[in-house]
Protein backbone atom coordinates (compact mmCIF):
# COMPACT_ATOMS: atom_id res chain seq x y z
CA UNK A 1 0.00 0.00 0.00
CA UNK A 2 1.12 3.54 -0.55
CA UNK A 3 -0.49 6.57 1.16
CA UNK A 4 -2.16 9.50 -0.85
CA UNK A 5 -4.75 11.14 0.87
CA UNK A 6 -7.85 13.81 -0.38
CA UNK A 7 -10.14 13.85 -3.23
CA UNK A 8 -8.70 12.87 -7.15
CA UNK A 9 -7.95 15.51 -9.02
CA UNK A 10 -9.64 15.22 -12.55
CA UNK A 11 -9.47 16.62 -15.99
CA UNK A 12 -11.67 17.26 -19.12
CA UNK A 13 -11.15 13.77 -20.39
CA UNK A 14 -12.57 10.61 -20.08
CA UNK A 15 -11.93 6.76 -18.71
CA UNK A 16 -10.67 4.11 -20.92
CA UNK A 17 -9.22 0.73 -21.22
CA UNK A 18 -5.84 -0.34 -23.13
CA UNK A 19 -4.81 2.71 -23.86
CA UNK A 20 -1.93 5.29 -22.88
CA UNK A 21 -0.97 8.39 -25.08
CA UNK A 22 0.97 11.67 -24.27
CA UNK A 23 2.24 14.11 -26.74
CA UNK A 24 5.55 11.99 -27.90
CA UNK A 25 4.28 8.45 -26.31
CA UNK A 26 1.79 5.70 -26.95
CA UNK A 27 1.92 2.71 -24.93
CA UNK A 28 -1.46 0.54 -25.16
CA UNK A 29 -2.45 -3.37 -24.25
CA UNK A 30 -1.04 -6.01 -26.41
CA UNK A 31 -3.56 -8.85 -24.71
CA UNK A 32 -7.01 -9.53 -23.80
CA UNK A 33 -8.96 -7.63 -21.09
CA UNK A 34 -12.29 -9.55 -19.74
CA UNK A 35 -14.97 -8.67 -16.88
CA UNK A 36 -13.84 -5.22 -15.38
CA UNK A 37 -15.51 -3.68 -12.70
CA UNK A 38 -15.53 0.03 -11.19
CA UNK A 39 -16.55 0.51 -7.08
CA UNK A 40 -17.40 3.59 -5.69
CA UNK A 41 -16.41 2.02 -2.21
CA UNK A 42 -13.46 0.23 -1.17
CA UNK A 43 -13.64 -3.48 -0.97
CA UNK A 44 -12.39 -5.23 1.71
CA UNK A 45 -9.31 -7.66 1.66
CA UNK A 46 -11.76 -10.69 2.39
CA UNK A 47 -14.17 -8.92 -0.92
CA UNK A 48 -11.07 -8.72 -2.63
CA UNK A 49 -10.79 -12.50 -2.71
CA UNK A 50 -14.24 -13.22 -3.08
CA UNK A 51 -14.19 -11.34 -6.07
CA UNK A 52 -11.27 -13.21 -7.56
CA UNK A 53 -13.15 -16.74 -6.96
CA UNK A 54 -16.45 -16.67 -7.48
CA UNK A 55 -18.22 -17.99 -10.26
CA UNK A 56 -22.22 -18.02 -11.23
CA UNK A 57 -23.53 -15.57 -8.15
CA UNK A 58 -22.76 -12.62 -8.41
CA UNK A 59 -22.56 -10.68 -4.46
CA UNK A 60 -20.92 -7.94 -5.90
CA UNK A 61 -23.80 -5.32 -6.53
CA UNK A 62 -23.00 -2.99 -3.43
CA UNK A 63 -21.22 0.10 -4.75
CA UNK A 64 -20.97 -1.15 -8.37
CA UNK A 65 -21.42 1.98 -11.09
CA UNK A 66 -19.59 0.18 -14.10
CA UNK A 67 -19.33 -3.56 -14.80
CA UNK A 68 -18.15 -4.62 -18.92
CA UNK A 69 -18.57 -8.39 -19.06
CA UNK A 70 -17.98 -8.06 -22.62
CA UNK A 71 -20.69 -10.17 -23.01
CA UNK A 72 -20.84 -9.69 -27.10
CA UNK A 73 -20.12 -5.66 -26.53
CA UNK A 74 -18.59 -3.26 -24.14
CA UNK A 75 -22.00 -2.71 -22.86
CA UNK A 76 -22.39 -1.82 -19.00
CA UNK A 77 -24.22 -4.59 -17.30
CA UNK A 78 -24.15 -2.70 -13.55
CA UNK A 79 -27.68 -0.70 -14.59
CA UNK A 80 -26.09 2.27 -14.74
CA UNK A 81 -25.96 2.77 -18.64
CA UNK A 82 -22.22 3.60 -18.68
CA UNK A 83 -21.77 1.93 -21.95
CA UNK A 84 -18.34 2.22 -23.78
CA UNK A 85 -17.47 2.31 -27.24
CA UNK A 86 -14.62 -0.36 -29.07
CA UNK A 87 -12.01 1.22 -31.44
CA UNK A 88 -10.40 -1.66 -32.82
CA UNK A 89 -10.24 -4.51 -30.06
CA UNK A 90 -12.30 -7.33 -31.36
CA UNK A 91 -13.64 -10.49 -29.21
CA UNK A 92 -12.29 -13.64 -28.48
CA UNK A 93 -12.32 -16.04 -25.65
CA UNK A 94 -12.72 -15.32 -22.34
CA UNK A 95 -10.76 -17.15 -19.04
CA UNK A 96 -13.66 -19.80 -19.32
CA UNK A 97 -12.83 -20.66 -23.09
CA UNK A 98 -16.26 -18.91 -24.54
CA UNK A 99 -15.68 -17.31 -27.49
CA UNK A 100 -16.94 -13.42 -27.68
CA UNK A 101 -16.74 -12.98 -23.82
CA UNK A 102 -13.26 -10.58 -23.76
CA UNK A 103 -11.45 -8.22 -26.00
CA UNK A 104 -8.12 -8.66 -27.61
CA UNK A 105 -6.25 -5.56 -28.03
CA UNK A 106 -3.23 -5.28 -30.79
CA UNK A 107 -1.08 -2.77 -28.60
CA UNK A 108 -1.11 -0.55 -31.49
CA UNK A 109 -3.89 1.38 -31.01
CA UNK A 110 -6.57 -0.35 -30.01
CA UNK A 111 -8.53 0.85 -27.01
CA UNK A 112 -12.33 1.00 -25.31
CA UNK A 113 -14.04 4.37 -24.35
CA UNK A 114 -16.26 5.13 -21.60
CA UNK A 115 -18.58 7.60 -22.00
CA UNK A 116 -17.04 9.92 -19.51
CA UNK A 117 -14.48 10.38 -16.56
CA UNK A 118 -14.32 8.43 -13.16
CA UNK A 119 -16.30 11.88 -11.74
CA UNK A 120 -18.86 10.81 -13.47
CA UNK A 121 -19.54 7.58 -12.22
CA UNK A 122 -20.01 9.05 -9.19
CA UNK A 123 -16.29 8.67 -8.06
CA UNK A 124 -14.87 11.26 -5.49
CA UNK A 125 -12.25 9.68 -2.88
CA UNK A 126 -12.30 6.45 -2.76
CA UNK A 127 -12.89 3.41 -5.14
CA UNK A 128 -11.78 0.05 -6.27
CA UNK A 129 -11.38 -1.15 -9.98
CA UNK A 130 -10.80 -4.74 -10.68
CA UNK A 131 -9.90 -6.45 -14.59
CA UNK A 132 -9.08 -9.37 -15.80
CA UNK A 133 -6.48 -9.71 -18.65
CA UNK A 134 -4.07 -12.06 -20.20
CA UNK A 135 -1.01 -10.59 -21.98
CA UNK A 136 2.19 -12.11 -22.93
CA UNK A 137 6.21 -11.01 -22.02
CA UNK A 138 6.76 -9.28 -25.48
CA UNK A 139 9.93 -7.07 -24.48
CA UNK A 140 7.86 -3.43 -24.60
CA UNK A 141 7.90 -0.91 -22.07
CA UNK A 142 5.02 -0.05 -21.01
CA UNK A 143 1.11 -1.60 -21.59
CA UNK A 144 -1.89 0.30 -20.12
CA UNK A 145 -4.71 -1.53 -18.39
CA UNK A 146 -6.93 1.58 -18.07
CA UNK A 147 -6.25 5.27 -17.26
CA UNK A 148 -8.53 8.38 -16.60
CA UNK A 149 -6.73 11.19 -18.74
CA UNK A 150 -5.31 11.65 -21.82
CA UNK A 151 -1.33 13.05 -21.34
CA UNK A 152 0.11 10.51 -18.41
CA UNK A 153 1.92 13.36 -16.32
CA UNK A 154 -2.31 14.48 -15.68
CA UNK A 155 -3.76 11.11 -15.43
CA UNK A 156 -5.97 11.14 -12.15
CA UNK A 157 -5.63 7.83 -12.09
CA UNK A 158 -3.14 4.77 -14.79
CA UNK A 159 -2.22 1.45 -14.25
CA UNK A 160 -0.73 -1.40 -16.11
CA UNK A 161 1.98 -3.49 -16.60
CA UNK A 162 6.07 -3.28 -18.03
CA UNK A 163 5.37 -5.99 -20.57
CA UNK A 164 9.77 -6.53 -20.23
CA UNK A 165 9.58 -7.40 -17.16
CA UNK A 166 7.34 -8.18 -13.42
CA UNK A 167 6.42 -5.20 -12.96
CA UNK A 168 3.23 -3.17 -12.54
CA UNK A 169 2.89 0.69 -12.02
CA UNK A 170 -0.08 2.71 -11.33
CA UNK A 171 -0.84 6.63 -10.43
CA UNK A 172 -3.36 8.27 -8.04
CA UNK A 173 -3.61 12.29 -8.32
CA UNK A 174 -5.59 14.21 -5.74
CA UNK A 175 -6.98 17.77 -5.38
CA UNK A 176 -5.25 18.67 -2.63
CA UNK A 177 -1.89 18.39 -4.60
CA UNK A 178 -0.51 15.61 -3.50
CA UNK A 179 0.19 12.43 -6.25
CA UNK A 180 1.57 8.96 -5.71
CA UNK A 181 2.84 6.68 -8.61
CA UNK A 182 5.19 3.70 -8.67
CA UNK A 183 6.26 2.75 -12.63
CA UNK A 184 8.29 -0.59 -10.99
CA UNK A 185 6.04 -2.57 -8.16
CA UNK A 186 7.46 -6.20 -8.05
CA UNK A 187 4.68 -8.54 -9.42
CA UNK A 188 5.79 -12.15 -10.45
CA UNK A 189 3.65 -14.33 -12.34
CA UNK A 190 2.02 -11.48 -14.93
CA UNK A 191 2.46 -13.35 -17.82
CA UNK A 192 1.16 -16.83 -19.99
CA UNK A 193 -2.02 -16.47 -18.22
CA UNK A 194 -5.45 -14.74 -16.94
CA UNK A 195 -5.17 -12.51 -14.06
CA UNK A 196 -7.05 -10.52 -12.13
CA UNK A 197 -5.48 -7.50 -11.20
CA UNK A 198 -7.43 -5.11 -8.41
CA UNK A 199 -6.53 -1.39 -7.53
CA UNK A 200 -8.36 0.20 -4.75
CA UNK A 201 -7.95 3.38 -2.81
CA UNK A 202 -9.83 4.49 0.67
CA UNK A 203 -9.14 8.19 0.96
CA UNK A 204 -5.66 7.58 2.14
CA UNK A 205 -3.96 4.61 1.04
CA UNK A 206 -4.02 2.77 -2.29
CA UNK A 207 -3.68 -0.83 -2.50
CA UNK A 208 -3.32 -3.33 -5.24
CA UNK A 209 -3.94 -7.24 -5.46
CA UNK A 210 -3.05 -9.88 -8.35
């Protein structure tokens, strides 16, 4: 866990998945993303794991303002009609081996749109986002899982993965000045696989679990 504390500091932009782009950079997912969820609450350690291992019921509906399935589309399925919009992933098989249940992204430019910012959804200071994806150790940099911003050094909130090597990084930016990001946090095991990958923050601390 690192500490961070206030409300995140936004900007005129909007949530997506796969995709990272500043002026002179362009890093995006070269993998498959499946099931991601957004919290407006923090989940619990014990929720955490519950999340990661259950199957057909679904006890997850507390707090919930953006669930994509990719069930066929990048639809939201939470009720909340968040629905986002595909530029260039297309589907494929999911972690349970059914075909058009996940997106496959290129890592060229290839990324999913929500129709607005984390704000939006109702998001002040505190939250928890949870994906699945599968990706493979192809030597780049740096692969986006999902950011809020468009230029990285504004980003209220990034994280992905160094495709290179086990690492993950992620960002948190709040309004009362005060930013946290780590671009090398030790995380064996990323690769030749599905994996659920969960970032959470609770006002003060952020937290992630694979």
């Amino acid at each position: 866990s690192n500490e961070v504390s206030g409300n995140i500091k936004y900007k005129h932009s909007w949530f997506a998945l796969g995709s990272y782009k500043d002026d002179n950079e362009d890093f995006r997912i070269n993998g498959k993303l499946d099931d991601v969820r957004v919290y407006n609450r923090v989940l619990s350690a014990d929720e955490v794991s519950r999340l990661h291992n259950y199957e057909k019921f679904d006890p997850f509906k507390d707090g919930l303002v953006a669930h994509y399935p990719f069930n066929g589309n990048a639809n939201d399925e939470s009720g909340k009609s968040k629905n986002a919009t595909v530029h260039g992933p297309t589907l494929t098989k999911d972690r349970f081996e059914q075909s058009g249940k996940a997106y496959s992204f290129d890592g060229s430019n290839d990324y999913i749109s929500a129709p607005n910012n984390l704000k939006n959804f109702g998001i002040q200071n505190h939250f928890t986002l949870s994906s699945w994806f599968k990706v493979e150790k192809d030597g780049s940099t740096y692969r986006m899982l999902m950011e809020d911003g468009t230029d990285y050094r504004y980003d209220s909130i990034y994280l992905g993965l160094r495709s290179s090597s086990d690492y993950v990084f992620a960002k948190l930016g709040s309004t009362t000045g005060s930013q946290v990001f780590n671009d090398s946090i030790p995380s064996p095991n990323l690769y030749g696989g599905w994996k659920n990958l969960v970032y959470k923050y609770d006002g003060s601390n952020i937290s992630l679990y694979l």
